[in-house]
Protein backbone atom coordinates (compact mmCIF):
# COMPACT_ATOMS: atom_id res chain seq x y z
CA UNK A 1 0.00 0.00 0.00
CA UNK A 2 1.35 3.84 -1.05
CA UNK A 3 2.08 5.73 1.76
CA UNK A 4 0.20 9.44 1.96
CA UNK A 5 2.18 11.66 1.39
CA UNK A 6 2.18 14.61 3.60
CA UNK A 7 2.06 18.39 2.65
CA UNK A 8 5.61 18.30 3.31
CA UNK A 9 6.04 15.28 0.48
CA UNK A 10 4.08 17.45 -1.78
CA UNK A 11 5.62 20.39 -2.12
CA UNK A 12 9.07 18.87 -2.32
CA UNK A 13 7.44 16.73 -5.07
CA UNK A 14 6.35 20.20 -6.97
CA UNK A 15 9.54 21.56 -6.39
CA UNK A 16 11.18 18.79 -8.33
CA UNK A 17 8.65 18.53 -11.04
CA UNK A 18 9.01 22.61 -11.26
CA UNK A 19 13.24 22.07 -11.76
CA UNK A 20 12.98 19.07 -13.96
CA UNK A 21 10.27 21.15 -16.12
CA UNK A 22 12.48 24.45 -16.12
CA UNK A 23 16.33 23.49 -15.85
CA UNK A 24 17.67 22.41 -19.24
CA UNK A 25 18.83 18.89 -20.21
CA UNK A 26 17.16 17.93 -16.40
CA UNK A 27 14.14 15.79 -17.61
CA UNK A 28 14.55 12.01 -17.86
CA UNK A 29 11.97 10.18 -20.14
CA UNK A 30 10.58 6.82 -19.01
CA UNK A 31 9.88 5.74 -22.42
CA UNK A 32 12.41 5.41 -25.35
CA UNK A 33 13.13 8.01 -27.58
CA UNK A 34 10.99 7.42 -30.77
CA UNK A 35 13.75 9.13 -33.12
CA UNK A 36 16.02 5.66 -31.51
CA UNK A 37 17.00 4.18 -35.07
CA UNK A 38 15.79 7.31 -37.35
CA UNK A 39 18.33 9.03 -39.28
CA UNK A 40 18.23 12.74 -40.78
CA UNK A 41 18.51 13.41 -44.43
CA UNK A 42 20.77 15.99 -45.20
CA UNK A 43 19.40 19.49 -44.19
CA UNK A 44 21.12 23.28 -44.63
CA UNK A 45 21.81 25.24 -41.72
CA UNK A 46 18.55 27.09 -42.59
CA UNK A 47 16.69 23.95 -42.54
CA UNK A 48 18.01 23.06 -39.20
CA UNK A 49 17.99 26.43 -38.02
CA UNK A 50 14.08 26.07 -38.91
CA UNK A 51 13.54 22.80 -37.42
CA UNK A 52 15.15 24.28 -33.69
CA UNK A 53 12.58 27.10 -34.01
CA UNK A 54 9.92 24.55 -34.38
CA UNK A 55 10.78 22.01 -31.75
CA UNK A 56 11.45 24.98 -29.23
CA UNK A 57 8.14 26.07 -29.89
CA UNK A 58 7.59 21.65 -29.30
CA UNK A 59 9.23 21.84 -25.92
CA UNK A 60 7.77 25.32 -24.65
CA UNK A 61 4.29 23.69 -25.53
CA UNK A 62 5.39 20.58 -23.30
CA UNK A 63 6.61 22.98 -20.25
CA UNK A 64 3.23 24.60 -20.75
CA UNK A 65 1.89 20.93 -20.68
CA UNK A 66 3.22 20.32 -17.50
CA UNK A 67 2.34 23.63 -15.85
CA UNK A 68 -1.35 22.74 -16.47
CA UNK A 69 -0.98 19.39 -15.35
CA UNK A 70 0.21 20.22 -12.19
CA UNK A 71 -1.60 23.29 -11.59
CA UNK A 72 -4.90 21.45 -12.31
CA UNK A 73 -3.82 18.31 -10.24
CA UNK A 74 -3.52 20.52 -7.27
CA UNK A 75 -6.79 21.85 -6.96
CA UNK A 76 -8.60 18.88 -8.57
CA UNK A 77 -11.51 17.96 -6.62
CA UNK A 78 -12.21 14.12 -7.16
CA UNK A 79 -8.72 11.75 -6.10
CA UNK A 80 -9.35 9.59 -9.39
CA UNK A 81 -9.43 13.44 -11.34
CA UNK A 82 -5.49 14.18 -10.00
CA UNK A 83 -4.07 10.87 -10.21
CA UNK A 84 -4.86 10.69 -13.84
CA UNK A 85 -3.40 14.07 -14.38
CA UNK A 86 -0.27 12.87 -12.46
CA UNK A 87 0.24 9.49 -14.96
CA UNK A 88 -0.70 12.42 -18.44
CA UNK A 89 1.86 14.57 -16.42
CA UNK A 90 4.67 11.90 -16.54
CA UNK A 91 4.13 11.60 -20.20
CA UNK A 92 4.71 15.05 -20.95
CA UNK A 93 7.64 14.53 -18.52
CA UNK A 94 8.91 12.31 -21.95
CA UNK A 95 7.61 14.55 -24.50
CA UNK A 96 9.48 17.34 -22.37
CA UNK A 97 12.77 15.10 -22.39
CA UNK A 98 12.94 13.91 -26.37
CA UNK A 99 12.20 17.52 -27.25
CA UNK A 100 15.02 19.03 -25.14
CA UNK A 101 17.74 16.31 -26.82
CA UNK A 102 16.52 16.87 -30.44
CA UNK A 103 17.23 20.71 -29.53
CA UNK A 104 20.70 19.63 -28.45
CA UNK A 105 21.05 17.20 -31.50
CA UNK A 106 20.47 20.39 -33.45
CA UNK A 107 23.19 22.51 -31.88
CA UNK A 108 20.33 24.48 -30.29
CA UNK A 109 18.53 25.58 -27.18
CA UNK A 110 15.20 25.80 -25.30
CA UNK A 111 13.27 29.41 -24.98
CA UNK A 112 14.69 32.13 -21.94
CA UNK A 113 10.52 32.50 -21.82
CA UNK A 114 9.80 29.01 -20.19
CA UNK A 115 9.29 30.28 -16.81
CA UNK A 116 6.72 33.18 -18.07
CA UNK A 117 4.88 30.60 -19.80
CA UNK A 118 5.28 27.92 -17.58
CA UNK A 119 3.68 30.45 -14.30
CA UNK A 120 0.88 31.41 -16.45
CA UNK A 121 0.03 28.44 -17.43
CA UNK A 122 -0.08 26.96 -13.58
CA UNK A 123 -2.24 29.92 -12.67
CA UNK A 124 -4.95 28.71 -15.41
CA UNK A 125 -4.48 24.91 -14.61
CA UNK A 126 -5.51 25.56 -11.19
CA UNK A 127 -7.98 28.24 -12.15
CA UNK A 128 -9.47 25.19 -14.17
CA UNK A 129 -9.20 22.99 -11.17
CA UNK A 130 -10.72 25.11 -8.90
CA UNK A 131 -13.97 25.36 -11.14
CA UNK A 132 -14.60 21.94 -11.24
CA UNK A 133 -13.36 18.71 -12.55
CA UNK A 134 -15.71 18.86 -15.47
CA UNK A 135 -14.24 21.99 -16.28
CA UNK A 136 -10.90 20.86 -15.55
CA UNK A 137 -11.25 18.21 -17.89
CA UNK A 138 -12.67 20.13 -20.32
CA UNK A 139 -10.03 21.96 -20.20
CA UNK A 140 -7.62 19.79 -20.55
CA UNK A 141 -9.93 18.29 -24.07
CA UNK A 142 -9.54 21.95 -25.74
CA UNK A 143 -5.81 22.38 -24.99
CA UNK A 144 -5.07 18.66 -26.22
CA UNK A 145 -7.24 19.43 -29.42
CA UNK A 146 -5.44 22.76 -30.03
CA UNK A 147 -1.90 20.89 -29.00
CA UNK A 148 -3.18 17.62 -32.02
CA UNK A 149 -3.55 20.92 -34.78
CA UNK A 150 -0.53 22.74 -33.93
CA UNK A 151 1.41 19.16 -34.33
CA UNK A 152 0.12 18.46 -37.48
CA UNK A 153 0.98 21.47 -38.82
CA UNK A 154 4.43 21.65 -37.44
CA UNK A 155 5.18 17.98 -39.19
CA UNK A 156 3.83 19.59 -42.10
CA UNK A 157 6.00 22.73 -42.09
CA UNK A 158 8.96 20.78 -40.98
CA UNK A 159 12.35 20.10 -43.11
CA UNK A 160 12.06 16.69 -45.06
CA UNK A 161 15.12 15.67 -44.46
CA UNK A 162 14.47 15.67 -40.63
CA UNK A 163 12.87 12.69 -40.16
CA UNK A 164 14.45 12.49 -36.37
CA UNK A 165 11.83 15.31 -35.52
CA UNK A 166 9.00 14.22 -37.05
CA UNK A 167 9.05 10.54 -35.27
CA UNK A 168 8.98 12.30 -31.84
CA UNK A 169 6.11 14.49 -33.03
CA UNK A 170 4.08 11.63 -34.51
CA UNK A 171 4.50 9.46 -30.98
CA UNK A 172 3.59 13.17 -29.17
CA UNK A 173 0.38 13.33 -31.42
CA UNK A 174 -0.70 9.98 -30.72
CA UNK A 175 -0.30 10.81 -26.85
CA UNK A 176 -2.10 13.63 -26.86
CA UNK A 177 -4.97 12.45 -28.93
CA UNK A 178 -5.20 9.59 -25.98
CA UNK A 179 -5.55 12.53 -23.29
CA UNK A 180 -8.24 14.12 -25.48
CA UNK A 181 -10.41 11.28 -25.36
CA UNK A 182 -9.33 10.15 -21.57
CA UNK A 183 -10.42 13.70 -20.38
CA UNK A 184 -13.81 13.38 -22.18
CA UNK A 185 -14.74 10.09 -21.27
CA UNK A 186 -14.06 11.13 -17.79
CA UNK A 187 -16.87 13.88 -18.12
CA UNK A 188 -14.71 16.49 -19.23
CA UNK A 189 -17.19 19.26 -20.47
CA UNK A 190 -16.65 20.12 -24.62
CA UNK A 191 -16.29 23.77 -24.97
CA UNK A 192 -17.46 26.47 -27.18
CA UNK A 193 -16.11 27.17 -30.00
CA UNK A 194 -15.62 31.22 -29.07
CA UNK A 195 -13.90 29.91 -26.09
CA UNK A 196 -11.67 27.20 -28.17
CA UNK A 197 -10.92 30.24 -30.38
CA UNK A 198 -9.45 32.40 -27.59
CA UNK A 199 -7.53 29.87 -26.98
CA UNK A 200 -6.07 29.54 -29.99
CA UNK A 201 -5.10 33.09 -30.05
CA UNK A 202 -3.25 32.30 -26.85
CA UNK A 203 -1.27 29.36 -28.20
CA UNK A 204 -0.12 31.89 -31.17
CA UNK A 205 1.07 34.52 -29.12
CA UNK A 206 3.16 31.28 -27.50
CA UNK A 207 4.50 30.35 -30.92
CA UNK A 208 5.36 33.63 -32.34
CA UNK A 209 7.32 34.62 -29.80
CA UNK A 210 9.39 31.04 -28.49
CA UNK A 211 10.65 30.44 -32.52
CA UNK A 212 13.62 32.81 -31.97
CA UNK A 213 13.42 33.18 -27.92
């Protein structure tokens, strides 16, 4: 039997999540890498200059990932509610990880705005929380939907000869497809699509401004 942790356990538990989230290089996947056995075409420095920009934008979306997570998994009201944000949160943890070594693989680095993004988006995870797990969930539906788009089009847009990329993105996709559904079979409430727009605007201001930062 798991022994309960006290408030003590928790918050060193946050602090560690919060360091392994935010210190470069410090995130350890539990899953193979899905690039293991994938080799790159030949790309120009452009191209690979282009494919950083995009899988920074990949890994800021993952520390945003995790912010939510853990914001929402604090003030979640039903026990069942945070534990399965704590096992979607350790996936991230991976996506998180195979993002930040393609970065290195590609001479580059993550964004200097992953601790703006990664406070705001704590502050609306537990806003989400707080309102209910329906909401919560819901919430966590819409982001996963935007998150499924904003893949797609990034292995669209991405160099062809980086083929390393793209097989972490495809395995990311089909992870975050499975939290989609999880969070709305678990009564996770479908929003509007005025609210799914804003959003959207959100996740743009995000990707505008983590491709060079």
């Amino acid at each position: 039997m798991s022994r309960q942790l006290s408030r003590t356990d928790n918050l060193i538990q946050q602090f560690d999540t919060i360091l392994r989230t935010l210190v470069p290089h410090a995130a350890s996947a539990s899953r193979a890498n899905p690039a293991v056995g994938t080799q790159d075409a030949d790309m120009t420095d452009a191209e690979r200059r282009h494919a950083a920009g995009l899988m920074r934008i990949n890994h800021t979306g993952e520390v945003c990932a995790q912010a939510l997570y853990q914001g929402q998994g604090a003030t979640a009201k039903l026990h069942e509610t945070r534990e399965q944000m704590e096992r979607a949160a350790a996936e991230e943890i991976d996506h998180l990880a195979w993002c930040d070594e393609r970065l290195r693989e590609l001479n580059d680095r993550t964004s200097y705005l992953n601790p703006a993004f990664y406070a705001a988006s704590f502050g609306m995870g537990a806003l989400a929380g707080k309102l209910g797990d329906n909401i919560s969930l819901g919430f966590v539906a819409a982001t996963e939907e935007q998150v499924g788009r904003h893949l797609d089009d990034h292995m669209h847009k991405l160099p062809v000869g980086d083929r390393r990329s793209r097989a972490i993105l495809e395995q990311v996709r089909t992870d975050e497809a499975h939290h989609e559904r999880w969070a709305l079979e678990a009564g996770g409430s479908r929003f509007p699509a005025p609210l799914k727009f804003g959003m959207r605007m959100m996740s743009q201001v995000m990707t505008r401004s983590v491709y060079k930062l």
